[in-house]
ModelCIF file with pLDDT and N, C-alpha, C, O atoms, coordinates in Angstrom:
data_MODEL
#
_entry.id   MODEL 
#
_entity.id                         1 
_entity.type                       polymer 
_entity.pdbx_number_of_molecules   1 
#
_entity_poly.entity_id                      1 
_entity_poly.type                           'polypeptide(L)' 
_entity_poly.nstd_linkage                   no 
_entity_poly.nstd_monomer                   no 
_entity_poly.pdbx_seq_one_letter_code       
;(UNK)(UNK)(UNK)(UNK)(UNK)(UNK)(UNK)(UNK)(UNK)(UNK)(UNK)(UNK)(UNK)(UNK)(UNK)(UNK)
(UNK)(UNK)(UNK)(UNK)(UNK)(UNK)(UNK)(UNK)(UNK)(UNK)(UNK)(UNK)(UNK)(UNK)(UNK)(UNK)
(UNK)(UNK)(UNK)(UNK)(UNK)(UNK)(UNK)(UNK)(UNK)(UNK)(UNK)(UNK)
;
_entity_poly.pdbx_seq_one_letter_code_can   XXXXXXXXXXXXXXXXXXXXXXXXXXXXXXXXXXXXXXXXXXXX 
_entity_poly.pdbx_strand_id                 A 
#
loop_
_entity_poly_seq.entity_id 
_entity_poly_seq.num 
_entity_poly_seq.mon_id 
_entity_poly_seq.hetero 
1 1  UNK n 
1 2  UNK n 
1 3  UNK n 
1 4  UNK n 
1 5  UNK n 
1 6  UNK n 
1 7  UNK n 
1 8  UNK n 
1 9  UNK n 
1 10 UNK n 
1 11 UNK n 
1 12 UNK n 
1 13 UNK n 
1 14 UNK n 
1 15 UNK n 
1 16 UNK n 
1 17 UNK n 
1 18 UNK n 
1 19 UNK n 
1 20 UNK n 
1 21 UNK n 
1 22 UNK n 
1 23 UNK n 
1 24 UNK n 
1 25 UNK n 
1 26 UNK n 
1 27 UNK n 
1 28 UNK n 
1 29 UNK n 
1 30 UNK n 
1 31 UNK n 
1 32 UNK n 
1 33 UNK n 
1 34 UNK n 
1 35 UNK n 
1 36 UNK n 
1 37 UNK n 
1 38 UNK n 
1 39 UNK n 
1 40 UNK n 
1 41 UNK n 
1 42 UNK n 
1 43 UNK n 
1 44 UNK n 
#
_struct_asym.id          A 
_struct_asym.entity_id   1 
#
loop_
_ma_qa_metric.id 
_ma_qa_metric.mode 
_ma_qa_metric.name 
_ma_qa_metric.software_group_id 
_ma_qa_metric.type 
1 global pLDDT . pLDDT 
2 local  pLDDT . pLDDT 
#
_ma_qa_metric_global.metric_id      1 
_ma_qa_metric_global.metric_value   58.30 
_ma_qa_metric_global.model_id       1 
_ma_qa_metric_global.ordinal_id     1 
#
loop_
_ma_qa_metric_local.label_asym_id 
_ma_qa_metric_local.label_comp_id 
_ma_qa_metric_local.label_seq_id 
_ma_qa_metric_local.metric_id 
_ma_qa_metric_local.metric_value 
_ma_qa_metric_local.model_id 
_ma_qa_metric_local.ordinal_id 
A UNK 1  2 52.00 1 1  
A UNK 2  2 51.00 1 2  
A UNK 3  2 45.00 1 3  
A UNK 4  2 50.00 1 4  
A UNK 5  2 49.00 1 5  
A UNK 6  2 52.00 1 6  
A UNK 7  2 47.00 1 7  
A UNK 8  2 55.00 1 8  
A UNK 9  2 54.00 1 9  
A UNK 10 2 58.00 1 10 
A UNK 11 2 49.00 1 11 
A UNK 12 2 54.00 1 12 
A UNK 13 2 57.00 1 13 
A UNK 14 2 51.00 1 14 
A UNK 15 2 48.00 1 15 
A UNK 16 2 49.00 1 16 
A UNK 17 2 54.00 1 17 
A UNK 18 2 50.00 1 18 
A UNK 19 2 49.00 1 19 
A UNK 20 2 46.00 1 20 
A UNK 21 2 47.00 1 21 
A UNK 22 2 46.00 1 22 
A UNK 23 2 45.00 1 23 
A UNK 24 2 44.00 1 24 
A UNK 25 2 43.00 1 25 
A UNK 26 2 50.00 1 26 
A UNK 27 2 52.00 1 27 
A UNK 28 2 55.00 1 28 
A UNK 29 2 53.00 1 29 
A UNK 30 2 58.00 1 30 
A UNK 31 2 64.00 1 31 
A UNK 32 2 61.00 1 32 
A UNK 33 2 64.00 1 33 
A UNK 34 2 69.00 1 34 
A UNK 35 2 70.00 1 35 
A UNK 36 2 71.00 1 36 
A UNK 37 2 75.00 1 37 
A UNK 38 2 78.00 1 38 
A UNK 39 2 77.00 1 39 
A UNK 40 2 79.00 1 40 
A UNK 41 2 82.00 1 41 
A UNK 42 2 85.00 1 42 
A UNK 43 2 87.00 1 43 
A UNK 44 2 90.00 1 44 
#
loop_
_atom_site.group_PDB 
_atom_site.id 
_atom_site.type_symbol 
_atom_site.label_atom_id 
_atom_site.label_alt_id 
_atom_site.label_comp_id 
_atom_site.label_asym_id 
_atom_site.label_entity_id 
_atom_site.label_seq_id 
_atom_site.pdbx_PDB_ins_code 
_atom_site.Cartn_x 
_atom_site.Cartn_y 
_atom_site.Cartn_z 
_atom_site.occupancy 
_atom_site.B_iso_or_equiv 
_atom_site.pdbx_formal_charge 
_atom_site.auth_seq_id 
_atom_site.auth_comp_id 
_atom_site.auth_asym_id 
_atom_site.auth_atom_id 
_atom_site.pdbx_PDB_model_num 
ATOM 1   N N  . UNK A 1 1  ? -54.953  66.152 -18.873 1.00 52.00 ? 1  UNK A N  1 
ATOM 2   C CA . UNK A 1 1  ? -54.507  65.590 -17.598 1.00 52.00 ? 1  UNK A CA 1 
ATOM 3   C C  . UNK A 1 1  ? -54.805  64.100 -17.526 1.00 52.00 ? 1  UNK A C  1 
ATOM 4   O O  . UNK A 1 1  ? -55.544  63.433 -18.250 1.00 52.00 ? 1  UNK A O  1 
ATOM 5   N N  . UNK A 1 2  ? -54.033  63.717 -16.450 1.00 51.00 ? 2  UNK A N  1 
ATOM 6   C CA . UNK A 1 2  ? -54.016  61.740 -16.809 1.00 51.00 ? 2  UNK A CA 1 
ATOM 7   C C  . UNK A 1 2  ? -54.282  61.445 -15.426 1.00 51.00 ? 2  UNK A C  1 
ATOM 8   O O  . UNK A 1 2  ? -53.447  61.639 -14.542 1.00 51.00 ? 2  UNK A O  1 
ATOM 9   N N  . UNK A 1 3  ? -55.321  61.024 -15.246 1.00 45.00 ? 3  UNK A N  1 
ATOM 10  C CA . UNK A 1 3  ? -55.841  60.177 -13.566 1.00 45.00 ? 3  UNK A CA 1 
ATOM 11  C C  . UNK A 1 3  ? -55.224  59.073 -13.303 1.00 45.00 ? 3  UNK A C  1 
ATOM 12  O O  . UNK A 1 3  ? -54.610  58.763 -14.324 1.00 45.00 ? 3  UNK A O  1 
ATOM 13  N N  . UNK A 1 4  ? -55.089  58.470 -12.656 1.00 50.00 ? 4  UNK A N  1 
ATOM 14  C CA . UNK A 1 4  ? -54.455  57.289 -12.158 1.00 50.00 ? 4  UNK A CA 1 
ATOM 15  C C  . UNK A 1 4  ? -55.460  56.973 -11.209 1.00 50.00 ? 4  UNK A C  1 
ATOM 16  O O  . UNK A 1 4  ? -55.552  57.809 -10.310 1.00 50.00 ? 4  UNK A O  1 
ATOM 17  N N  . UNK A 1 5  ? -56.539  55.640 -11.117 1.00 49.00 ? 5  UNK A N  1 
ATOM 18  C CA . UNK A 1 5  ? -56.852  55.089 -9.995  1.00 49.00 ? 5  UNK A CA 1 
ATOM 19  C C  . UNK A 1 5  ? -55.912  53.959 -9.250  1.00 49.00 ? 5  UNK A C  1 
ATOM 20  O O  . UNK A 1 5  ? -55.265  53.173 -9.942  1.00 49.00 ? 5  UNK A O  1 
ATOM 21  N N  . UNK A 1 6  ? -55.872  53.918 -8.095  1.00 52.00 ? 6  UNK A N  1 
ATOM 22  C CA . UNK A 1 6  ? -54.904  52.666 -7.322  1.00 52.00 ? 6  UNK A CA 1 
ATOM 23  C C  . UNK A 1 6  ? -56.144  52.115 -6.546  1.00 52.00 ? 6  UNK A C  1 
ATOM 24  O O  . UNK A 1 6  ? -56.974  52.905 -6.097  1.00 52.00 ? 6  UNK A O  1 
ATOM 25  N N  . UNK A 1 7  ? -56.251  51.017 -6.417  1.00 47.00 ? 7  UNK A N  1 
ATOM 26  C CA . UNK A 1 7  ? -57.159  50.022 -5.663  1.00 47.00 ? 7  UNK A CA 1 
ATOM 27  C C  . UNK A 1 7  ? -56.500  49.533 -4.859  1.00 47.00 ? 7  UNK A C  1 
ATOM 28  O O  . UNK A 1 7  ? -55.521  49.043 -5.421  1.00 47.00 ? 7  UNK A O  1 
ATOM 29  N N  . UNK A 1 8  ? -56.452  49.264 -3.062  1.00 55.00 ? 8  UNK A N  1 
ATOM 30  C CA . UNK A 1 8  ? -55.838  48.476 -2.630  1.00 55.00 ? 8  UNK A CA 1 
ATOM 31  C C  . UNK A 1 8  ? -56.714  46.619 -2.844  1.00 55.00 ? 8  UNK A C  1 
ATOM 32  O O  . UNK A 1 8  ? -57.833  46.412 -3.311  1.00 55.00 ? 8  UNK A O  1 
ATOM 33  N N  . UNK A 1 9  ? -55.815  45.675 -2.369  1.00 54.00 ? 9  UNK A N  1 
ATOM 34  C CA . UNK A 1 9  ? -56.592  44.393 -2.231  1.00 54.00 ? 9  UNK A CA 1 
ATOM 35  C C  . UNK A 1 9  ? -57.869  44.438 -1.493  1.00 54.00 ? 9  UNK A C  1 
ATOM 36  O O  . UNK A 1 9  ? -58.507  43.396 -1.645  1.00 54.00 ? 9  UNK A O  1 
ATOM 37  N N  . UNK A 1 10 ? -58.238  44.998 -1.013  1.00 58.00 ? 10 UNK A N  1 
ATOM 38  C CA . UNK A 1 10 ? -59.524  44.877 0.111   1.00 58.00 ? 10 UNK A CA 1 
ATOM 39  C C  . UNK A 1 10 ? -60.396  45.540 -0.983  1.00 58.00 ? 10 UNK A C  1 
ATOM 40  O O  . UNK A 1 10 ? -61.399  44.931 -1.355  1.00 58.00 ? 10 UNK A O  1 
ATOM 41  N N  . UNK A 1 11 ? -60.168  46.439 -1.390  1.00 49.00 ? 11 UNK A N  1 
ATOM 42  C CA . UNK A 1 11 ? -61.357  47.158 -2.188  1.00 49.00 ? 11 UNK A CA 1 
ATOM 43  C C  . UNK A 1 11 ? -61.558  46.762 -3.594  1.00 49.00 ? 11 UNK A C  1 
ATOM 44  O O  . UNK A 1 11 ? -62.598  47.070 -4.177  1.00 49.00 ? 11 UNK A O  1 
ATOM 45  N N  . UNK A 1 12 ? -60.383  45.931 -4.311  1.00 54.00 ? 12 UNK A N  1 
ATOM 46  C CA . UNK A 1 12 ? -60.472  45.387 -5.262  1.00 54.00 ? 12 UNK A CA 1 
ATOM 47  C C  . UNK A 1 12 ? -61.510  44.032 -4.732  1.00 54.00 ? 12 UNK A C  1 
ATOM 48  O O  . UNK A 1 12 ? -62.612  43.958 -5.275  1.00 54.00 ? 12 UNK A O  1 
ATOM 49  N N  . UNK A 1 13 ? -61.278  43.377 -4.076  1.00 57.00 ? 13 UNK A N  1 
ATOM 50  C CA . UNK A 1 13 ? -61.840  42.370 -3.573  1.00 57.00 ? 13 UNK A CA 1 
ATOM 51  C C  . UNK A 1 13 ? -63.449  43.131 -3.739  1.00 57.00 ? 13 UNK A C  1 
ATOM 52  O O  . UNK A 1 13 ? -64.183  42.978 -4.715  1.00 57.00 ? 13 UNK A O  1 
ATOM 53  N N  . UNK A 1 14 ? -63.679  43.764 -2.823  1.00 51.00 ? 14 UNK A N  1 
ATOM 54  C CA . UNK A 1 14 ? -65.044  44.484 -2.847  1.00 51.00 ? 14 UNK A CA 1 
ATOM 55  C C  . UNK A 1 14 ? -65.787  44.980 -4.062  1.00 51.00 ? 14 UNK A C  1 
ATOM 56  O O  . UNK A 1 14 ? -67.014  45.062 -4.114  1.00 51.00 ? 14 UNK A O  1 
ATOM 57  N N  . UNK A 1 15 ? -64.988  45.293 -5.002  1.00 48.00 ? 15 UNK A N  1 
ATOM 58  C CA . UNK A 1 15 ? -65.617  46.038 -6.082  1.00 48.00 ? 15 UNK A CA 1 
ATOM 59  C C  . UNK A 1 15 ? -66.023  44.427 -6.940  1.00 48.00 ? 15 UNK A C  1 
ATOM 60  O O  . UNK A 1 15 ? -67.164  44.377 -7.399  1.00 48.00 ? 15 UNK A O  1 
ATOM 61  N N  . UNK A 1 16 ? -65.437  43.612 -7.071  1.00 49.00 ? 16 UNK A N  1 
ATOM 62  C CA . UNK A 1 16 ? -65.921  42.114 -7.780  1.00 49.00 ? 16 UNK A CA 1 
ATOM 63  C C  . UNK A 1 16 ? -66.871  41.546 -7.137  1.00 49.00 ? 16 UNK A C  1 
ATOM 64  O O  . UNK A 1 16 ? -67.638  40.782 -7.721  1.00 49.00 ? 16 UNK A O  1 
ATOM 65  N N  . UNK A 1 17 ? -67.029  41.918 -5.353  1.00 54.00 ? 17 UNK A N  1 
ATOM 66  C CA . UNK A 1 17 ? -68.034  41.350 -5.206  1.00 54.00 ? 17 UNK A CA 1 
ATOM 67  C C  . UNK A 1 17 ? -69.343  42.471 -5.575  1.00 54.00 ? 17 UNK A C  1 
ATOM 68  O O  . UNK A 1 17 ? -70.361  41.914 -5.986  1.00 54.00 ? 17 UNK A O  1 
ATOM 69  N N  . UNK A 1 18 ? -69.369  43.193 -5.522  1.00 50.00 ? 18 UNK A N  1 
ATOM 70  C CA . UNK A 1 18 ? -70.103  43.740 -5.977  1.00 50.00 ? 18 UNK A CA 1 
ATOM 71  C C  . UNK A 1 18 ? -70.880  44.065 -7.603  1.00 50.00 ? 18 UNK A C  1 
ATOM 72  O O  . UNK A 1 18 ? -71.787  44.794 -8.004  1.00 50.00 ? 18 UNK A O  1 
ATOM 73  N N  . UNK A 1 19 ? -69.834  42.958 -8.278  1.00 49.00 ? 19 UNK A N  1 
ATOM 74  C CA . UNK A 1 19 ? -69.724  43.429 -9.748  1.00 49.00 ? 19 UNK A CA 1 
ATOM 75  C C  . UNK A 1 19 ? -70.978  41.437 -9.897  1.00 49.00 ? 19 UNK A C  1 
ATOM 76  O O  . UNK A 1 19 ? -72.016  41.079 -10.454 1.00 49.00 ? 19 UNK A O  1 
ATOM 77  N N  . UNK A 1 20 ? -69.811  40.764 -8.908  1.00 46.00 ? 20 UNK A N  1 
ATOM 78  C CA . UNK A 1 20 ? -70.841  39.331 -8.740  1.00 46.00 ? 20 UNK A CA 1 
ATOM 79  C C  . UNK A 1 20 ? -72.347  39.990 -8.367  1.00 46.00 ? 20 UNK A C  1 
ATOM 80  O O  . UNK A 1 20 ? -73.213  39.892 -9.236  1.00 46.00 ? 20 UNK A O  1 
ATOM 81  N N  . UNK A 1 21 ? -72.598  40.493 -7.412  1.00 47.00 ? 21 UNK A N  1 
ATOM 82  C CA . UNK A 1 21 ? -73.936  40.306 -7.327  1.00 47.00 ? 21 UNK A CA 1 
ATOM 83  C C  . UNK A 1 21 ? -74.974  40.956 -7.996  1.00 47.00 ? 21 UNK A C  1 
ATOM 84  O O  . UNK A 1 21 ? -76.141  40.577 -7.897  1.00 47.00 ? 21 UNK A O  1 
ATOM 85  N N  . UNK A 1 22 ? -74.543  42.139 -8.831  1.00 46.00 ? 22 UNK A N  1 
ATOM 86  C CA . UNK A 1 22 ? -75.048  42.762 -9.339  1.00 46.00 ? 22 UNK A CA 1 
ATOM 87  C C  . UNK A 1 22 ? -75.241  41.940 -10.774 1.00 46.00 ? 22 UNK A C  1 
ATOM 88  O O  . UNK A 1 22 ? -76.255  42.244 -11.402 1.00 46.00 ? 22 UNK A O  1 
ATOM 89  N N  . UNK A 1 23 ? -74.481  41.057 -11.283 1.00 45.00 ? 23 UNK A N  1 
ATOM 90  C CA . UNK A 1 23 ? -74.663  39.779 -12.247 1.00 45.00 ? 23 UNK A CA 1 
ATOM 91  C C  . UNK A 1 23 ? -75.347  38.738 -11.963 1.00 45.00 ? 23 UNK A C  1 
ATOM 92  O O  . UNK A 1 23 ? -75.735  37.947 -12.823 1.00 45.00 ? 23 UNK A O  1 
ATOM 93  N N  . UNK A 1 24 ? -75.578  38.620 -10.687 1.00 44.00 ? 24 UNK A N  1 
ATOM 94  C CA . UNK A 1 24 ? -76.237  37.603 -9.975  1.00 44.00 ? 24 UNK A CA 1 
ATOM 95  C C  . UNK A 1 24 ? -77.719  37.794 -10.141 1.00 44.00 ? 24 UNK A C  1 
ATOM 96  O O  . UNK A 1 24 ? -78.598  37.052 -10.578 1.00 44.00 ? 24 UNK A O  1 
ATOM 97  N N  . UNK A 1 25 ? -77.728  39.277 -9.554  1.00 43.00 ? 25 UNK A N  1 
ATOM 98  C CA . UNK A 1 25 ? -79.275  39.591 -9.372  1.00 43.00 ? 25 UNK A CA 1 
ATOM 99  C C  . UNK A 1 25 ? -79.940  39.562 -11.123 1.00 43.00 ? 25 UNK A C  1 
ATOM 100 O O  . UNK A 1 25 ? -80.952  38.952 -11.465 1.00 43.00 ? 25 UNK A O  1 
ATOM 101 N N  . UNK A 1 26 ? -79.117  40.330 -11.959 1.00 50.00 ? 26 UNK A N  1 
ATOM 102 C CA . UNK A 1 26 ? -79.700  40.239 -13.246 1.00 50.00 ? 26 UNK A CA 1 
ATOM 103 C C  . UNK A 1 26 ? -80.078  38.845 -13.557 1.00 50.00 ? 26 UNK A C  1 
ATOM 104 O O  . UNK A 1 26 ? -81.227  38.550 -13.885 1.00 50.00 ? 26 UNK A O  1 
ATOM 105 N N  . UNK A 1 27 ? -78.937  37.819 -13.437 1.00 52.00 ? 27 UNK A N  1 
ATOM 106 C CA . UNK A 1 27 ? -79.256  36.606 -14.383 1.00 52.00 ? 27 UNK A CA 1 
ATOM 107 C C  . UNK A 1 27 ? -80.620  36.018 -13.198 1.00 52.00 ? 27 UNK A C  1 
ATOM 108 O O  . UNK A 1 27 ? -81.582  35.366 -13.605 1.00 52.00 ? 27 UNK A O  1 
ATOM 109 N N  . UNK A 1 28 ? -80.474  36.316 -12.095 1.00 55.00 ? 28 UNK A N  1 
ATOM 110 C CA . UNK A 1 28 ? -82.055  35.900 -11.484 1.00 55.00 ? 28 UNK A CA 1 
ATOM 111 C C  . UNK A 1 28 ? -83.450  36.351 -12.187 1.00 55.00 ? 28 UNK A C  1 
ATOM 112 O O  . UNK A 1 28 ? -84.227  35.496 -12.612 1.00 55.00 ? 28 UNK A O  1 
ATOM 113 N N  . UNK A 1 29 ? -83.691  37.572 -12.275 1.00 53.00 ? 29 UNK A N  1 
ATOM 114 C CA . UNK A 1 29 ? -84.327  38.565 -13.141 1.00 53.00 ? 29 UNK A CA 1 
ATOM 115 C C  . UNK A 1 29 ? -84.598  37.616 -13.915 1.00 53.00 ? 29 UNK A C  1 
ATOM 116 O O  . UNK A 1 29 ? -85.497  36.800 -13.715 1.00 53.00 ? 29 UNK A O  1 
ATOM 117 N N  . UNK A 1 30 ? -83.747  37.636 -14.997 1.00 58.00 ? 30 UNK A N  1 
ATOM 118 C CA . UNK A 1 30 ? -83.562  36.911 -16.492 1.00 58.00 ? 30 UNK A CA 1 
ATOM 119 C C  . UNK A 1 30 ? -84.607  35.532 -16.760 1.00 58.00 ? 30 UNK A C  1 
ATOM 120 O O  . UNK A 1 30 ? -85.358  35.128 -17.648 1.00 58.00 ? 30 UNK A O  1 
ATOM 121 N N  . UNK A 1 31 ? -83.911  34.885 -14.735 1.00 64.00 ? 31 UNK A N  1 
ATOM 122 C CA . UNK A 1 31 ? -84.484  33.086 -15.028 1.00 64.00 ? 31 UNK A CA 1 
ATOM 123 C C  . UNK A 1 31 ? -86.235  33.814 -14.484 1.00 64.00 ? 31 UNK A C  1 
ATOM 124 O O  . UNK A 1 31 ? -87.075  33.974 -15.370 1.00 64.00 ? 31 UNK A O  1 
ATOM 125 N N  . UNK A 1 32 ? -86.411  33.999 -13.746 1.00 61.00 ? 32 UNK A N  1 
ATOM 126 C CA . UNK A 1 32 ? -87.634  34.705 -12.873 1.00 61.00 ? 32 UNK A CA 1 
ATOM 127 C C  . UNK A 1 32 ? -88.426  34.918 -14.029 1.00 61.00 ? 32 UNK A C  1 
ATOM 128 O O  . UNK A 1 32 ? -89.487  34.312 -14.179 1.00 61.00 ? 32 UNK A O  1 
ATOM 129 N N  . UNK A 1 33 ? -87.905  35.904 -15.032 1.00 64.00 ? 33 UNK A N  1 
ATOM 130 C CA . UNK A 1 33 ? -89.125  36.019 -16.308 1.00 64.00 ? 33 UNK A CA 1 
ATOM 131 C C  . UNK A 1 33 ? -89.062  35.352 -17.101 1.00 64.00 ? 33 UNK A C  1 
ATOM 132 O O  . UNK A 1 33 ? -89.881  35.572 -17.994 1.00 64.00 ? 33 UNK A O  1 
ATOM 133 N N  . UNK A 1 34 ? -88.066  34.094 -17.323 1.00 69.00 ? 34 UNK A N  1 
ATOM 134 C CA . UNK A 1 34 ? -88.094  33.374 -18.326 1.00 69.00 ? 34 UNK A CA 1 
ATOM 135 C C  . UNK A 1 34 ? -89.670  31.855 -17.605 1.00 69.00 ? 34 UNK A C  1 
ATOM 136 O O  . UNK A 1 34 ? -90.443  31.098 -18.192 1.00 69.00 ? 34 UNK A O  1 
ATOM 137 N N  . UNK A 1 35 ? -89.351  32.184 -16.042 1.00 70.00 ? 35 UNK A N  1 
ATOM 138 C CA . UNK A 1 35 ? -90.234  30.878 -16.032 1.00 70.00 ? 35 UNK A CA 1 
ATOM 139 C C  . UNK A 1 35 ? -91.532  31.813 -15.798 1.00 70.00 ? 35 UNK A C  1 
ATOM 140 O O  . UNK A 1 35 ? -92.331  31.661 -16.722 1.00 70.00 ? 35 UNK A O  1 
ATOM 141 N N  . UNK A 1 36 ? -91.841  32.473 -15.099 1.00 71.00 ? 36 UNK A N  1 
ATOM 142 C CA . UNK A 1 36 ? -93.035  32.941 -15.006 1.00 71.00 ? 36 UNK A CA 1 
ATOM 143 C C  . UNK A 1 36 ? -93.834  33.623 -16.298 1.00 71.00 ? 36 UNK A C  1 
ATOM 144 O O  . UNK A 1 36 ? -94.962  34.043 -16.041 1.00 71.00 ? 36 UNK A O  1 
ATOM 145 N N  . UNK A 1 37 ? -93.306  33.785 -17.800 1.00 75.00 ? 37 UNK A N  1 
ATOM 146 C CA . UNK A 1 37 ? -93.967  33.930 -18.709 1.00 75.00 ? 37 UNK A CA 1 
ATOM 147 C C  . UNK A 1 37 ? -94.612  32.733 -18.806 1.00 75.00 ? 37 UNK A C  1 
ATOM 148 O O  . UNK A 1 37 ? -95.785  32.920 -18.482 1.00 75.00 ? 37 UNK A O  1 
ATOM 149 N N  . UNK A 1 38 ? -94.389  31.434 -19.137 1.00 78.00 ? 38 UNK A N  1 
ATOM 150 C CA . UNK A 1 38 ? -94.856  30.041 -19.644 1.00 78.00 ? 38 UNK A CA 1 
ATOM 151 C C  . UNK A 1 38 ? -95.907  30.185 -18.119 1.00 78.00 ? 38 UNK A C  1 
ATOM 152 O O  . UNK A 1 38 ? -97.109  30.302 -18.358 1.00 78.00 ? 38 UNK A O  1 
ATOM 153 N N  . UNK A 1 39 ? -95.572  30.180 -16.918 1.00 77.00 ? 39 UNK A N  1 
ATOM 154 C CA . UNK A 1 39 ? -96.398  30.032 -15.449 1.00 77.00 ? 39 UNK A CA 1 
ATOM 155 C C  . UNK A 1 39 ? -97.560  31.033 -15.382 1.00 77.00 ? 39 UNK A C  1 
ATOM 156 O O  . UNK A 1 39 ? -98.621  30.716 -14.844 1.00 77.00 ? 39 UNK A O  1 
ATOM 157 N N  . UNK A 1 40 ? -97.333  32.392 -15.996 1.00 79.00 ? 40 UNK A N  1 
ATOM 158 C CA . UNK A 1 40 ? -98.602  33.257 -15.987 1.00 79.00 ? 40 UNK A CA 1 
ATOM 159 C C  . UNK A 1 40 ? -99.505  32.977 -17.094 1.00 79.00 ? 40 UNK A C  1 
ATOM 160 O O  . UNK A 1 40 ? -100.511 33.680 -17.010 1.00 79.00 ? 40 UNK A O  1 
ATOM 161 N N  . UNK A 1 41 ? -99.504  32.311 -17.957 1.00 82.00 ? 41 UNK A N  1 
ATOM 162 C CA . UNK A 1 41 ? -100.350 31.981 -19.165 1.00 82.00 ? 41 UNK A CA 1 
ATOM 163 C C  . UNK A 1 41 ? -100.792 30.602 -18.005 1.00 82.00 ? 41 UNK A C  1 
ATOM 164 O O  . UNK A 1 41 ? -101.934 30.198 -17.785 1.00 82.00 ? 41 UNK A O  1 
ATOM 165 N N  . UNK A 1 42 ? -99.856  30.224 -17.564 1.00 85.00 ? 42 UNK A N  1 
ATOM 166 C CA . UNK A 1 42 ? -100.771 28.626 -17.537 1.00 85.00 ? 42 UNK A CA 1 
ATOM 167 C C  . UNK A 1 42 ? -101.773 29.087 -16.446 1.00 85.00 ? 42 UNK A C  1 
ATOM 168 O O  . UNK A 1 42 ? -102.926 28.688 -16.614 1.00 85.00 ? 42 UNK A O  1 
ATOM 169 N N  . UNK A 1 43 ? -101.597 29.655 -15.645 1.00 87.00 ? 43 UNK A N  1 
ATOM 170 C CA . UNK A 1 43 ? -102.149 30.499 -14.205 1.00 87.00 ? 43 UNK A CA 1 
ATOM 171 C C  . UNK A 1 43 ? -103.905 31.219 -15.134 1.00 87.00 ? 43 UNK A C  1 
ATOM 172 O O  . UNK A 1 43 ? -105.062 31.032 -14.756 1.00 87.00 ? 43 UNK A O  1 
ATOM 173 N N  . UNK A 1 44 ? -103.364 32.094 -16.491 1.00 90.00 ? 44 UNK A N  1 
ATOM 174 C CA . UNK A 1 44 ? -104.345 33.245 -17.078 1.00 90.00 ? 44 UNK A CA 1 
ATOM 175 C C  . UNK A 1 44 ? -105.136 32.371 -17.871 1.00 90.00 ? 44 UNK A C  1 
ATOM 176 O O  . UNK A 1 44 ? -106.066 32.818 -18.543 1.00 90.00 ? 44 UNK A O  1 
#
């Protein structure tokens, strides 16, 4: 059997933003432990 999803514009819209922030929050993550490794040694 063969599914077909249809997205209207509103929910397509929604699903990217959701796809942004969920990329957002990672690459925060990412910078967050990239500076606080070098910041917790200088801190320890």
């Amino acid at each position: 059997p063969c599914f077909t999803i249809t997205l209207s514009l509103p929910q397509t819209t929604l699903l990217l933003k959701l796809v942004k922030q969920k990329v957002n929050f990672s690459l925060d993550a990412l910078r967050n432990t990239l500076i606080w490794l070098p910041l917790g040694l200088m801190v320890g």
